[in-house]
N, C-alpha and C. Protein backbone atom coordinates (compact mmCIF):
# COMPACT_ATOMS: atom_id res chain seq x y z
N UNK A 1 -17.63 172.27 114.46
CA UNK A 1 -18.73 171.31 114.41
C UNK A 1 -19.81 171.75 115.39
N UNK A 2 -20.88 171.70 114.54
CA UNK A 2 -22.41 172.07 116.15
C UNK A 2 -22.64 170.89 115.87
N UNK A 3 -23.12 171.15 117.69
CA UNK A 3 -23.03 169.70 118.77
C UNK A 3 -24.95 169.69 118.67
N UNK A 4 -25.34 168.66 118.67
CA UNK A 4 -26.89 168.07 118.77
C UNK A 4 -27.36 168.28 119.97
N UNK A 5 -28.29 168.70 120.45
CA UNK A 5 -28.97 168.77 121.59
C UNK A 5 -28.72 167.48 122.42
N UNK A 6 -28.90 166.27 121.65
CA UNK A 6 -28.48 165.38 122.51
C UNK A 6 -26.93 165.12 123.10
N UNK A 7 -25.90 165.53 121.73
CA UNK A 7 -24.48 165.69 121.95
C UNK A 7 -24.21 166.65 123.51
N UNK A 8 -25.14 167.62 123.44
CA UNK A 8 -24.95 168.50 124.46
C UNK A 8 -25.04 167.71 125.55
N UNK A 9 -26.31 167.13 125.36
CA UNK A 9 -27.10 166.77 126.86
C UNK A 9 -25.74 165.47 127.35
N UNK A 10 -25.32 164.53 126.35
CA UNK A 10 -24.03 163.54 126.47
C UNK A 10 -22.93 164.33 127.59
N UNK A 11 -22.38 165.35 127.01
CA UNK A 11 -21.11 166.09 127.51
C UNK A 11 -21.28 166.69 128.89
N UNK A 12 -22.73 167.62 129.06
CA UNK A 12 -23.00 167.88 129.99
C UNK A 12 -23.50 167.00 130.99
N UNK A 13 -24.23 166.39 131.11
CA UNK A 13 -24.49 165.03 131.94
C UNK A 13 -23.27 164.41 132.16
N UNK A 14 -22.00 163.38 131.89
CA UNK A 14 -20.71 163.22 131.56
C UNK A 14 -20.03 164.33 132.57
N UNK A 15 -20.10 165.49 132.70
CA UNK A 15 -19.42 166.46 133.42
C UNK A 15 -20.32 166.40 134.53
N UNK A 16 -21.37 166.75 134.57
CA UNK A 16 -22.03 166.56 136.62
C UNK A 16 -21.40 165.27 136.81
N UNK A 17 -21.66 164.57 136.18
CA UNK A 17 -21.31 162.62 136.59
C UNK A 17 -19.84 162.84 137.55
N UNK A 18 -18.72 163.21 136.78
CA UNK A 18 -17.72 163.32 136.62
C UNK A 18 -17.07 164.28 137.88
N UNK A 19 -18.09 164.99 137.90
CA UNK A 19 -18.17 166.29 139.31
C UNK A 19 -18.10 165.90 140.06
N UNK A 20 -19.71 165.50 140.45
CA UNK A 20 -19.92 164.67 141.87
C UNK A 20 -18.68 163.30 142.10
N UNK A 21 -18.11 162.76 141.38
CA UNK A 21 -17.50 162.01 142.01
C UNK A 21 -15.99 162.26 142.18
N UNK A 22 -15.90 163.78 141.85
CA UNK A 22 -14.70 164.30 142.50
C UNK A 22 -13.08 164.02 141.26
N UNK A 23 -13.82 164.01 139.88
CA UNK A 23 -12.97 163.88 139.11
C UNK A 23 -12.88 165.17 138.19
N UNK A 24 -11.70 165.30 137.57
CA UNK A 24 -11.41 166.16 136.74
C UNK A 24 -11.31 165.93 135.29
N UNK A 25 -12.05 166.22 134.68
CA UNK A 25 -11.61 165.57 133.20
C UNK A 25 -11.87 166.42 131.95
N UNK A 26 -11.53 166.37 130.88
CA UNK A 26 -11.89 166.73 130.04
C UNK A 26 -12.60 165.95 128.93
N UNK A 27 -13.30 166.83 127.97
CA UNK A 27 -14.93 165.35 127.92
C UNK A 27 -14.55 165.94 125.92
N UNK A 28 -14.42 164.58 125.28
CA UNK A 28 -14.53 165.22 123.78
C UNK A 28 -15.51 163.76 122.98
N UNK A 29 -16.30 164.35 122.26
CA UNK A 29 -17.15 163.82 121.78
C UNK A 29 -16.51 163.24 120.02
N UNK A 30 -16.36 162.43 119.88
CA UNK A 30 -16.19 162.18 118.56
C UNK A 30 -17.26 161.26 117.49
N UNK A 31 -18.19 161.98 116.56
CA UNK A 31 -19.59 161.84 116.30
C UNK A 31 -18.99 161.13 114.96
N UNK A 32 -17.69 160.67 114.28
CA UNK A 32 -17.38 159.78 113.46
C UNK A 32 -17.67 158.34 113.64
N UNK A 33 -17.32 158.18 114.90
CA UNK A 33 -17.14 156.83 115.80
C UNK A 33 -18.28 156.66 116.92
N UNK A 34 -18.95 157.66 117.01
CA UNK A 34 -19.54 157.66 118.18
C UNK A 34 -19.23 157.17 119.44
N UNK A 35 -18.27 158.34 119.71
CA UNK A 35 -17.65 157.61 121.12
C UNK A 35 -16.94 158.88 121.62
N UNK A 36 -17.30 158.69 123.28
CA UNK A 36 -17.19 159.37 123.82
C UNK A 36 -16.02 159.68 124.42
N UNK A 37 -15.08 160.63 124.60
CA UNK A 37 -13.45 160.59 125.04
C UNK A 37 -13.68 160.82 126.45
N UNK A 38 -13.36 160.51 127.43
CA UNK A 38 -13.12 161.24 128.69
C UNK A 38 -11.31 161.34 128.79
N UNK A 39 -11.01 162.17 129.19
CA UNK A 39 -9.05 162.69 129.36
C UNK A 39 -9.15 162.98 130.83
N UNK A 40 -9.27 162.16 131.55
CA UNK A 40 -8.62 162.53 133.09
C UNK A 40 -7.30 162.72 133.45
N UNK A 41 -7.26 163.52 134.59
CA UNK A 41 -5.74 164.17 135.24
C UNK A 41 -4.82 162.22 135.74
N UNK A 42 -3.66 162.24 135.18
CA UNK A 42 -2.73 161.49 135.51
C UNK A 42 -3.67 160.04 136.12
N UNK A 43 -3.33 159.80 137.45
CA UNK A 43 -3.93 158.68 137.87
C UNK A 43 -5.29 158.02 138.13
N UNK A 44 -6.07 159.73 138.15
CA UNK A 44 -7.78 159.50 138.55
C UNK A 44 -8.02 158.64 137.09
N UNK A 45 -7.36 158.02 135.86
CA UNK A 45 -8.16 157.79 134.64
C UNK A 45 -8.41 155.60 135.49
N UNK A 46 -7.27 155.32 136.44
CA UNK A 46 -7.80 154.02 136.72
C UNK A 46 -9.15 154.01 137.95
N UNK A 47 -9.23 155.12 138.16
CA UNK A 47 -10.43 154.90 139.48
C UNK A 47 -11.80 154.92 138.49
N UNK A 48 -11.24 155.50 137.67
CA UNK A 48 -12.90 155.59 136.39
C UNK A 48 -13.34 154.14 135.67
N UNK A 49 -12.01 153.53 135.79
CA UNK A 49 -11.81 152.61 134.45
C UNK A 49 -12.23 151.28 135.46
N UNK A 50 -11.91 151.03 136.26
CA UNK A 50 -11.92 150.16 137.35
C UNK A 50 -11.32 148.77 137.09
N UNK A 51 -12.05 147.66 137.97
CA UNK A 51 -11.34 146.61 137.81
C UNK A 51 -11.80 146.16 136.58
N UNK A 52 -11.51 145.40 135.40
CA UNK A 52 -11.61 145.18 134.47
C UNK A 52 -13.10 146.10 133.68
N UNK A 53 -12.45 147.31 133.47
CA UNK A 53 -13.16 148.21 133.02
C UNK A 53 -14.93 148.06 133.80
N UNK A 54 -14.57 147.68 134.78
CA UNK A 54 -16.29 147.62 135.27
C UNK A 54 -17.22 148.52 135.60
N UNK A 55 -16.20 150.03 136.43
CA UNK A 55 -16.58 151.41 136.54
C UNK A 55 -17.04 152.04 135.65
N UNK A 56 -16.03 151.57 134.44
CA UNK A 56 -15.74 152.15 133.11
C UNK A 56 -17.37 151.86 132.38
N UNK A 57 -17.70 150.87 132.24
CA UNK A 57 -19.27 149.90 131.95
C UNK A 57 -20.17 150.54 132.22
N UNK A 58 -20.23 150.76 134.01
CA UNK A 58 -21.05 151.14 134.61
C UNK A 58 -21.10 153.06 134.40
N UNK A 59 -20.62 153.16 134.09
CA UNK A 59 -20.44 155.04 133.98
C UNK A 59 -21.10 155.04 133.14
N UNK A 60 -20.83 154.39 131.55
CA UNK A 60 -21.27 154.17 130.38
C UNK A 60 -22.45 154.32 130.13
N UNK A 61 -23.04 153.13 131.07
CA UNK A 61 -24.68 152.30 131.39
C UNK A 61 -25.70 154.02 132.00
N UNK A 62 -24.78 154.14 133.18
CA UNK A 62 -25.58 155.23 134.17
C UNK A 62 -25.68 156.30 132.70
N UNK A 63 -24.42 156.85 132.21
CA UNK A 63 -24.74 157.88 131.15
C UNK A 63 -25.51 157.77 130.20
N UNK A 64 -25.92 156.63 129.82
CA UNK A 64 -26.90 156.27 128.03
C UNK A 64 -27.87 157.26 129.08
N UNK A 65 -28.58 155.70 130.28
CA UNK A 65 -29.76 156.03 130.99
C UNK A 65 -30.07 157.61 131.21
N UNK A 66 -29.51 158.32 131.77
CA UNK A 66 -29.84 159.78 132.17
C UNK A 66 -29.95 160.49 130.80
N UNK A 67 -29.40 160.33 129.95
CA UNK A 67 -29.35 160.83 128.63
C UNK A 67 -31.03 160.74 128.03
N UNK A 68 -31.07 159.29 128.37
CA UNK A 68 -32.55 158.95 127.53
C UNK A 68 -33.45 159.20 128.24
N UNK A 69 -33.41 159.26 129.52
CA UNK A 69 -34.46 160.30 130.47
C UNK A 69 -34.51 161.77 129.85
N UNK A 70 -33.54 162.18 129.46
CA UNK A 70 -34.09 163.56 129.73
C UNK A 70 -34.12 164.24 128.00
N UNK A 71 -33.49 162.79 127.47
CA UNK A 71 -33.95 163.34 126.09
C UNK A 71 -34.63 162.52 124.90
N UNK A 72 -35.41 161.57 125.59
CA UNK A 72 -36.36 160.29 124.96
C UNK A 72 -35.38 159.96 123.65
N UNK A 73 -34.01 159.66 123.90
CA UNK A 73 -33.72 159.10 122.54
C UNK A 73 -32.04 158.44 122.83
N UNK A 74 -32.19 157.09 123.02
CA UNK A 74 -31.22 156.61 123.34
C UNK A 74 -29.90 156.76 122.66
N UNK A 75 -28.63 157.30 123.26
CA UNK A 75 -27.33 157.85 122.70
C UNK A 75 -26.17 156.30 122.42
N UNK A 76 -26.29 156.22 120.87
CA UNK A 76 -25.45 155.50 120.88
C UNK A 76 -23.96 155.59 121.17
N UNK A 77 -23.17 155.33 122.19
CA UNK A 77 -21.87 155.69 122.46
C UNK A 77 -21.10 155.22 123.16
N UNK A 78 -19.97 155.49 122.90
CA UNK A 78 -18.86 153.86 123.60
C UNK A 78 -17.95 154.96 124.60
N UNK A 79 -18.00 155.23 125.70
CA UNK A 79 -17.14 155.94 126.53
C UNK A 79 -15.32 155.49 126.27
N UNK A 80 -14.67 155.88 126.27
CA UNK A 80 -13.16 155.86 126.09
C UNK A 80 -12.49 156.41 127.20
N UNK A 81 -11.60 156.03 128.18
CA UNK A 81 -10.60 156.36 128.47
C UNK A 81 -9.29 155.88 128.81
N UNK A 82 -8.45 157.00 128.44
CA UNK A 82 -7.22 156.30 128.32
C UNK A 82 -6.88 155.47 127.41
N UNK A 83 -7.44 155.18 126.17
CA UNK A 83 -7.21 154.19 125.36
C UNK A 83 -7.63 152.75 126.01
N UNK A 84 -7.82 153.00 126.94
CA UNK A 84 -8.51 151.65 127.90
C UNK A 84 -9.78 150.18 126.89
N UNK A 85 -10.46 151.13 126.37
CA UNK A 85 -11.30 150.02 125.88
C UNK A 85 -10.62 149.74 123.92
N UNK A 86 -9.32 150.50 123.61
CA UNK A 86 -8.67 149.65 122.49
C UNK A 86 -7.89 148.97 122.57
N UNK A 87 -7.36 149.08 123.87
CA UNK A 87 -6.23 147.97 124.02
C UNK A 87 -7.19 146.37 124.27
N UNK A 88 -8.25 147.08 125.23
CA UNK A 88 -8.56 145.81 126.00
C UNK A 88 -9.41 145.02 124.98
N UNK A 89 -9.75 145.65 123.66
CA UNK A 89 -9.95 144.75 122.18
C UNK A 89 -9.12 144.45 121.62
N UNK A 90 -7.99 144.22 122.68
CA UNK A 90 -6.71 143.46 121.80
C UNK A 90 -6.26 142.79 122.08
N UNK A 91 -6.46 143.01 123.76
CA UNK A 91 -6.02 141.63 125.00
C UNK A 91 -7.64 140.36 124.60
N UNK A 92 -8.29 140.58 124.32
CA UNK A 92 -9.60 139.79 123.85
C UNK A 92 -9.28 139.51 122.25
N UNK A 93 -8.53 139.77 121.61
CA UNK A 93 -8.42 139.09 120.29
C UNK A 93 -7.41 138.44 120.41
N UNK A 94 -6.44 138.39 121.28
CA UNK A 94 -5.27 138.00 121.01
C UNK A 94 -5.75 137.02 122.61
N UNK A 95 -6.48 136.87 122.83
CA UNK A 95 -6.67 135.62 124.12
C UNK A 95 -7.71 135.03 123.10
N UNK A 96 -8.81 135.35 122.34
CA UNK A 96 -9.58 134.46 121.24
C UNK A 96 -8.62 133.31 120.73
N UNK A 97 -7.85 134.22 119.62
CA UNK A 97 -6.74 133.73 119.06
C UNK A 97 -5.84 132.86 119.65
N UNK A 98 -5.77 132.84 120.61
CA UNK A 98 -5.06 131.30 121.71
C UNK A 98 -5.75 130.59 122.04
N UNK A 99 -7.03 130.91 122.11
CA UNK A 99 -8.00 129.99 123.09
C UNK A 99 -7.87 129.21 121.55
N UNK A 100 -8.44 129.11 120.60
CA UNK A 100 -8.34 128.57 119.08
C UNK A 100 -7.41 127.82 119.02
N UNK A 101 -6.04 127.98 119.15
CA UNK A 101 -4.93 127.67 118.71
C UNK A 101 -5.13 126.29 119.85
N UNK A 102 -5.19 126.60 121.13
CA UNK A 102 -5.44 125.86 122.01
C UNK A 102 -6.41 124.80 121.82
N UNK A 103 -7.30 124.54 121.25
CA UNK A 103 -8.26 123.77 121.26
C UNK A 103 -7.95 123.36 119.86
N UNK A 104 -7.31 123.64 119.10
CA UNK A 104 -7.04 122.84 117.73
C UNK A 104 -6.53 122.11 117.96
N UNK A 105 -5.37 122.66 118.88
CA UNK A 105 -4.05 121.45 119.33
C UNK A 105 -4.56 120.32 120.30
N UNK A 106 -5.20 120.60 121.62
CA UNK A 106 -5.58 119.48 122.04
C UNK A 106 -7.16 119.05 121.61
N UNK A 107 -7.92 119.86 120.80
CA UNK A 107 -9.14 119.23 120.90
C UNK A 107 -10.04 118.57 121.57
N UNK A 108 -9.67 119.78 122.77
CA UNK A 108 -10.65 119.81 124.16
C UNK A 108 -11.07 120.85 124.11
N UNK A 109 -11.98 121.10 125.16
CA UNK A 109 -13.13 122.21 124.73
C UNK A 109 -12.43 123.24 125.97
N UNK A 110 -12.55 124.60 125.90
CA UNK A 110 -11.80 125.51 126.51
C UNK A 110 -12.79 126.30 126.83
N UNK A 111 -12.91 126.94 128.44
CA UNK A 111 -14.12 127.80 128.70
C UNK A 111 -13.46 129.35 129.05
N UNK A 112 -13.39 130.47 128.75
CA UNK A 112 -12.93 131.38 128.83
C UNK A 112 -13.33 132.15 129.86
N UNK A 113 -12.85 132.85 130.55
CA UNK A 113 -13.46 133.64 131.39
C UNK A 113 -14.88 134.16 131.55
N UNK A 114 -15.31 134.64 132.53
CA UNK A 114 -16.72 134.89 132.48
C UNK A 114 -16.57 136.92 131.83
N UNK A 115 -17.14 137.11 130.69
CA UNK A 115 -17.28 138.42 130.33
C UNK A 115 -18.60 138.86 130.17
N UNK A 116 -18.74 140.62 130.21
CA UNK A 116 -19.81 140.87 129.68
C UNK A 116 -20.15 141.11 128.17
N UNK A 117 -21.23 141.19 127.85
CA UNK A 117 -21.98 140.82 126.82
C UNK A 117 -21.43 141.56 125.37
N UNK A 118 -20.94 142.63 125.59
CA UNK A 118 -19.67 143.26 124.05
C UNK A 118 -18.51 142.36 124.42
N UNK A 119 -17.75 142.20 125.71
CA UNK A 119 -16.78 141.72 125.19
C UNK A 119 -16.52 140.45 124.45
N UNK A 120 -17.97 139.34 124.94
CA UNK A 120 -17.68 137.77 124.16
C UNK A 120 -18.31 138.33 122.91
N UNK A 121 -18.96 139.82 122.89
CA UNK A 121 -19.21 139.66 121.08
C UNK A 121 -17.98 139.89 120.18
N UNK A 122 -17.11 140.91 120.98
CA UNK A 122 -15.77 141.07 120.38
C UNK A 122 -15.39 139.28 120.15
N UNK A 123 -14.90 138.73 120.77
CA UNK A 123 -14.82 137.13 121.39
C UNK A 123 -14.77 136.75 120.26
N UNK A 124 -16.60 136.73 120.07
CA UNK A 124 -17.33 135.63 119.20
C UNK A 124 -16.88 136.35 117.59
N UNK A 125 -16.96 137.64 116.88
CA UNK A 125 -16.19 137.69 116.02
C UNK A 125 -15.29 137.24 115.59
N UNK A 126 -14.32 137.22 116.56
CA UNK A 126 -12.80 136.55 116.33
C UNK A 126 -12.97 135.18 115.73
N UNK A 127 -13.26 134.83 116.80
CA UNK A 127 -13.44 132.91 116.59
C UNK A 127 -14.20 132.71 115.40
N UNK A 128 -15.32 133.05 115.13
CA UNK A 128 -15.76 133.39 113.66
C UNK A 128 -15.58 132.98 112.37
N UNK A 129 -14.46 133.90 112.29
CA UNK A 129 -13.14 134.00 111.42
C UNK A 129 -12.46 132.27 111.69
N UNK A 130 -12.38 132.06 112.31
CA UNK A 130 -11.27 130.70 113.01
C UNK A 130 -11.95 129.38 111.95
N UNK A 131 -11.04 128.82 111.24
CA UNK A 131 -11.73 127.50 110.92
C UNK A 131 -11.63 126.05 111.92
N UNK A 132 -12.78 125.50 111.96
CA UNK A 132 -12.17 124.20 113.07
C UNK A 132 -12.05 123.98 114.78
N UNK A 133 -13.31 125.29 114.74
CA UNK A 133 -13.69 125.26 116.48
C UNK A 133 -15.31 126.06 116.14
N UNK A 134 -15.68 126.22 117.33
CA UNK A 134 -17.08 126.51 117.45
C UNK A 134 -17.16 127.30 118.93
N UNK A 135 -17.89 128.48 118.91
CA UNK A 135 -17.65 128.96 120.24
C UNK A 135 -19.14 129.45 120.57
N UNK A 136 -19.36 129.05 121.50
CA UNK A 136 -20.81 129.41 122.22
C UNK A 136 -20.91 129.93 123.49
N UNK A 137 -21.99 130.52 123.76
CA UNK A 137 -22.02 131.32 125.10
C UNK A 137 -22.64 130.19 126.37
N UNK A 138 -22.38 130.33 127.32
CA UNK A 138 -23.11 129.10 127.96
C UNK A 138 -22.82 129.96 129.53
N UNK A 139 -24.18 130.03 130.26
CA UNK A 139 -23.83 130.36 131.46
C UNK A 139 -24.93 131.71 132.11
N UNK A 140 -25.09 131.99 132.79
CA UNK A 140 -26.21 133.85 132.74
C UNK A 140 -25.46 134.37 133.48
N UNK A 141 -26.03 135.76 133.50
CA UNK A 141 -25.67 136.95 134.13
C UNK A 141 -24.26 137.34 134.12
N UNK A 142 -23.58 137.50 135.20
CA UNK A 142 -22.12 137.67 135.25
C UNK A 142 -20.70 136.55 134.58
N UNK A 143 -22.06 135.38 135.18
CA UNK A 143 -21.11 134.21 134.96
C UNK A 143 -21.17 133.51 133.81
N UNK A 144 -21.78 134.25 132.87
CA UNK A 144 -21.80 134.01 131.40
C UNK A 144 -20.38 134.42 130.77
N UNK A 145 -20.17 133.34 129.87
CA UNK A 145 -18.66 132.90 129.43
C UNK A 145 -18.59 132.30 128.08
N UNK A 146 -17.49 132.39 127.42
CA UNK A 146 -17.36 131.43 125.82
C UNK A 146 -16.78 130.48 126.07
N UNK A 147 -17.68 129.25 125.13
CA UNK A 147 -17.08 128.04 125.66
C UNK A 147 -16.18 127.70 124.27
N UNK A 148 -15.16 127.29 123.97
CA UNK A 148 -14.10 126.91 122.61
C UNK A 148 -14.57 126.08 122.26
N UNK A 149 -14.90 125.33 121.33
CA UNK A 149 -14.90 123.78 121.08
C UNK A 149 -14.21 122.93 119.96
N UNK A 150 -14.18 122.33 119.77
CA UNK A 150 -13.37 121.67 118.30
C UNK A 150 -15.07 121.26 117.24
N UNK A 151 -14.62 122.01 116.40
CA UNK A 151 -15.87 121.90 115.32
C UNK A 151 -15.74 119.97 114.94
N UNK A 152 -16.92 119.43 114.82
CA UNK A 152 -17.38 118.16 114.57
C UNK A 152 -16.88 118.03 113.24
N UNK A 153 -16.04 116.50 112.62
CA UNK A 153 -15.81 116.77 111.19
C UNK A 153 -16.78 116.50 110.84
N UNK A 154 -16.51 116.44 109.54
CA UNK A 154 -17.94 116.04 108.63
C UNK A 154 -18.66 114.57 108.55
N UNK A 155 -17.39 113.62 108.66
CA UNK A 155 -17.70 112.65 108.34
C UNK A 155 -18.63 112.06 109.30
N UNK A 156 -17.78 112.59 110.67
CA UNK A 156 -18.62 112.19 112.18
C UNK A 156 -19.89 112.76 111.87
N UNK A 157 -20.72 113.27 111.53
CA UNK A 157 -21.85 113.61 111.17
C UNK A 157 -22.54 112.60 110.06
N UNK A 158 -21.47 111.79 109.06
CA UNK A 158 -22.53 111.19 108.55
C UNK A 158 -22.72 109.50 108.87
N UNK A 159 -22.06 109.63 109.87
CA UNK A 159 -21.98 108.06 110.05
C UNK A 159 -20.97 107.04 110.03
């Protein structure tokens, strides 16, 4: 496969990044999915990934940016490591999927952790799907969060 000038500029940028902060990795690009692999040595893959993938975010964020500096064309791409960001779309569907279950049963409103802005979209998909709740974002910046709710019946709407 030939790699795009920008593919290049991704991998190579990704490797200084990766340098300077004293990591070892190996960098694979997969242009099906658009997403970026990083394979670090044994334990350095949690110092990348951080506390709830926040390093992981921020590596992400810093890499689009330098990318689109130096090649006016923003890289769509989801960094990967360790399988880190498929599991953690599974610990978020399968906490959706309770928060639901949860609020059917008592039909109280349930506020979920505070996430960033892909993960309540992962979130908000889920619930989506869900018949008999309603989920909205309520909150800014960090401390922005999904709130559960029990969907209004019908009738209560007409009077």
């Amino acid at each position: 496969m030939t790699l795009s000038e920008t593919d290049q500029v991704v991998i190579k940028t990704a490797e200084d990044i990766l340098a300077k902060l004293g990591l070892e990795a190996e960098i694979n690009l997969s242009k099906d999915r658009q997403k970026l692999e990083v394979v670090l040595k044994d334990r350095e893959s949690g110092v990348l990934i951080g506390y709830h993938g926040e390093n992981l975010n921020s590596f992400q964020h810093l890499l689009k940016m330098i990318v689109y500096q130096k090649t006016s064309h923003w890289p769509s791409l989801m960094v990967e490591v360790g399988g880190y960001r498929e599991n953690r779309e599974r610990v978020l569907e399968n906490m959706a999927l309770s928060a639901a279950r949860r609020v059917k049963t008592s039909g109280r409103v349930l506020a979920l952790p505070p996430l960033p802005a892909f993960e309540r979209r992962i979130v908000h998909l889920v619930l989506a799907r869900e018949e008999g709740i309603i989920a909205e974002s309520e909150g800014e910046g960090r401390g922005r969060r999904i709130m559960v709710k029990p969907a209004e019946r019908r009738e209560d709407l007409t009077g």
